[in-house]
Protein backbone atom coordinates (compact mmCIF):
# COMPACT_ATOMS: atom_id res chain seq x y z
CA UNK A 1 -27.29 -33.91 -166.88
CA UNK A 2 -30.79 -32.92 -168.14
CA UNK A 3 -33.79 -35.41 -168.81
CA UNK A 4 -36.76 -35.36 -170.89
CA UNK A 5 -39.94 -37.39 -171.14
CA UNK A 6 -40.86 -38.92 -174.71
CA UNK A 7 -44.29 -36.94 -174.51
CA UNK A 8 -41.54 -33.45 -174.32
CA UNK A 9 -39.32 -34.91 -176.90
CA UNK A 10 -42.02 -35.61 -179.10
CA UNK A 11 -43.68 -31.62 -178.71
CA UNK A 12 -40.36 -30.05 -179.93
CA UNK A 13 -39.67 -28.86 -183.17
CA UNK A 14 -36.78 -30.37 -184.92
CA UNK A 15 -34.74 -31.83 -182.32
CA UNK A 16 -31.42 -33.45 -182.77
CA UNK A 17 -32.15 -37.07 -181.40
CA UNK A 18 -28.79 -39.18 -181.82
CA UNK A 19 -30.00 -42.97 -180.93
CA UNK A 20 -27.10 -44.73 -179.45
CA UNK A 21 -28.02 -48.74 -180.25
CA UNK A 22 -26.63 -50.85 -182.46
CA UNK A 23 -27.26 -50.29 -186.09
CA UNK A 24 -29.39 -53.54 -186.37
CA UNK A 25 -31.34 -52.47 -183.63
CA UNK A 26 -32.00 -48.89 -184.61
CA UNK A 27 -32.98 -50.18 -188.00
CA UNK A 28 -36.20 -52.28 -186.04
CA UNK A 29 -37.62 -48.89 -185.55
CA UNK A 30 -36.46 -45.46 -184.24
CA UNK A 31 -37.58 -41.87 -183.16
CA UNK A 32 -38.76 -40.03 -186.90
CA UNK A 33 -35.52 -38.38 -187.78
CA UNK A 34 -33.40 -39.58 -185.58
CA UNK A 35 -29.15 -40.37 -186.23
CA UNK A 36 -27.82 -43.14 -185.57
CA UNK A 37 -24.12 -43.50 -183.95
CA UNK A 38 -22.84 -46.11 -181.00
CA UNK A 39 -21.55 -44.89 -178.35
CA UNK A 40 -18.11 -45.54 -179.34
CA UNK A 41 -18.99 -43.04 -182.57
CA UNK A 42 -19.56 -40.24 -180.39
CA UNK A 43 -15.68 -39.21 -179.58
CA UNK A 44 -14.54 -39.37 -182.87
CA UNK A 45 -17.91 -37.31 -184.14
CA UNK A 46 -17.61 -34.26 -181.51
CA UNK A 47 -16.90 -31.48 -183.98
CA UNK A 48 -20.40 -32.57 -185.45
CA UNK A 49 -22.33 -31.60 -182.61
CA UNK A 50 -23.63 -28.80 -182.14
CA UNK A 51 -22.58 -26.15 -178.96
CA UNK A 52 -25.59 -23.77 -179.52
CA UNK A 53 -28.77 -26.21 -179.17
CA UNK A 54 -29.38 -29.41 -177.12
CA UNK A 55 -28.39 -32.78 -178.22
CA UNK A 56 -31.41 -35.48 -177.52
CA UNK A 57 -29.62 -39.24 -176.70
CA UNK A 58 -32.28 -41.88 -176.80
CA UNK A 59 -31.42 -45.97 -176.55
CA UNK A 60 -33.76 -48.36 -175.62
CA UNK A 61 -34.64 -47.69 -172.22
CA UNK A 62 -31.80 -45.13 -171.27
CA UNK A 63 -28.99 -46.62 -169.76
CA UNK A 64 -27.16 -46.14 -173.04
CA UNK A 65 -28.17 -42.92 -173.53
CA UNK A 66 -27.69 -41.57 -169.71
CA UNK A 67 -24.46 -42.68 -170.28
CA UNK A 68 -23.79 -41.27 -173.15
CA UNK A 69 -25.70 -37.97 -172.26
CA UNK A 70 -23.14 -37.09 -169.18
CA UNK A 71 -20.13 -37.99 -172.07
CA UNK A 72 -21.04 -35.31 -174.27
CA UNK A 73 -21.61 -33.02 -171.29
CA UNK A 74 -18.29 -33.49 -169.96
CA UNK A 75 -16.78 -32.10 -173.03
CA UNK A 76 -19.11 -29.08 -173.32
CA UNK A 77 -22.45 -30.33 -175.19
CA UNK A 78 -25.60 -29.94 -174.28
CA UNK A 79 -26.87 -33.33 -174.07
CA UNK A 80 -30.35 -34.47 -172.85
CA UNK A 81 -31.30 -37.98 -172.18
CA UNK A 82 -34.39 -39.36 -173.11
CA UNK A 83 -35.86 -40.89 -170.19
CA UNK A 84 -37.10 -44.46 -170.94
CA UNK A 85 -35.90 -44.19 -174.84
CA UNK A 86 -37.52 -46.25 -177.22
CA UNK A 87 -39.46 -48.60 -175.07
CA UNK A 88 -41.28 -45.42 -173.44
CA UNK A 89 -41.66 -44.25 -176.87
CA UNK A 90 -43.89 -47.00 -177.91
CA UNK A 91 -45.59 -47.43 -174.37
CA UNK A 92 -46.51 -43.94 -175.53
CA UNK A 93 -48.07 -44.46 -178.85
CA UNK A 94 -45.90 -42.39 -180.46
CA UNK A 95 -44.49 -43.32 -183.92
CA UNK A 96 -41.86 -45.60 -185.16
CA UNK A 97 -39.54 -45.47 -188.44
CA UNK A 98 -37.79 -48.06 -189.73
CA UNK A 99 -34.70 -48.25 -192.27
């Protein structure tokens, strides 16, 4: 499974980012542009993903999103965690939306 700081997720342009926390949580504040869906979303949401670019899964500090990086790559996406997910984010200074 591939990983990616928040200073190289931040640099790209356009990336998918799926965060994988609870709605409630995601709604605090999230990546710009980022998706919500839980983990237990993902299975039932695979035909939605795309096979030709890289997925970006970010959670609060990555356990989620390791997880459910090496999920997706077992069934043929190509899934990158976000190493230290939101927390790093912030430690960062990068920006914050909220919904």
């Amino acid at each position: 499974m591939e990983q990616i700081t928040v200073d190289r997720l931040a640099a790209l342009t356009t990336p998918l980012v799926i965060d994988v926390r609870a709605a409630d949580r995601f709604a605090e504040g999230h990546v710009p542009g980022a998706l919500n869906l839980h983990p237990s979303q993902l299975a039932d949401r695979l035909d939605e993903m795309p096979h030709e670019t890289a997925v970006y899964l970010i959670c609060q500090s990555g356990a989620r999103s390791s997880r459910a990086a090496e999920a997706l790559s077992a069934r043929g996406i190509t899934a990158v965690d976000v190493v230290g997910g939101t927390t790093a984010w912030v430690a960062a200074g990068l920006p914050l939306d909220q919904s």
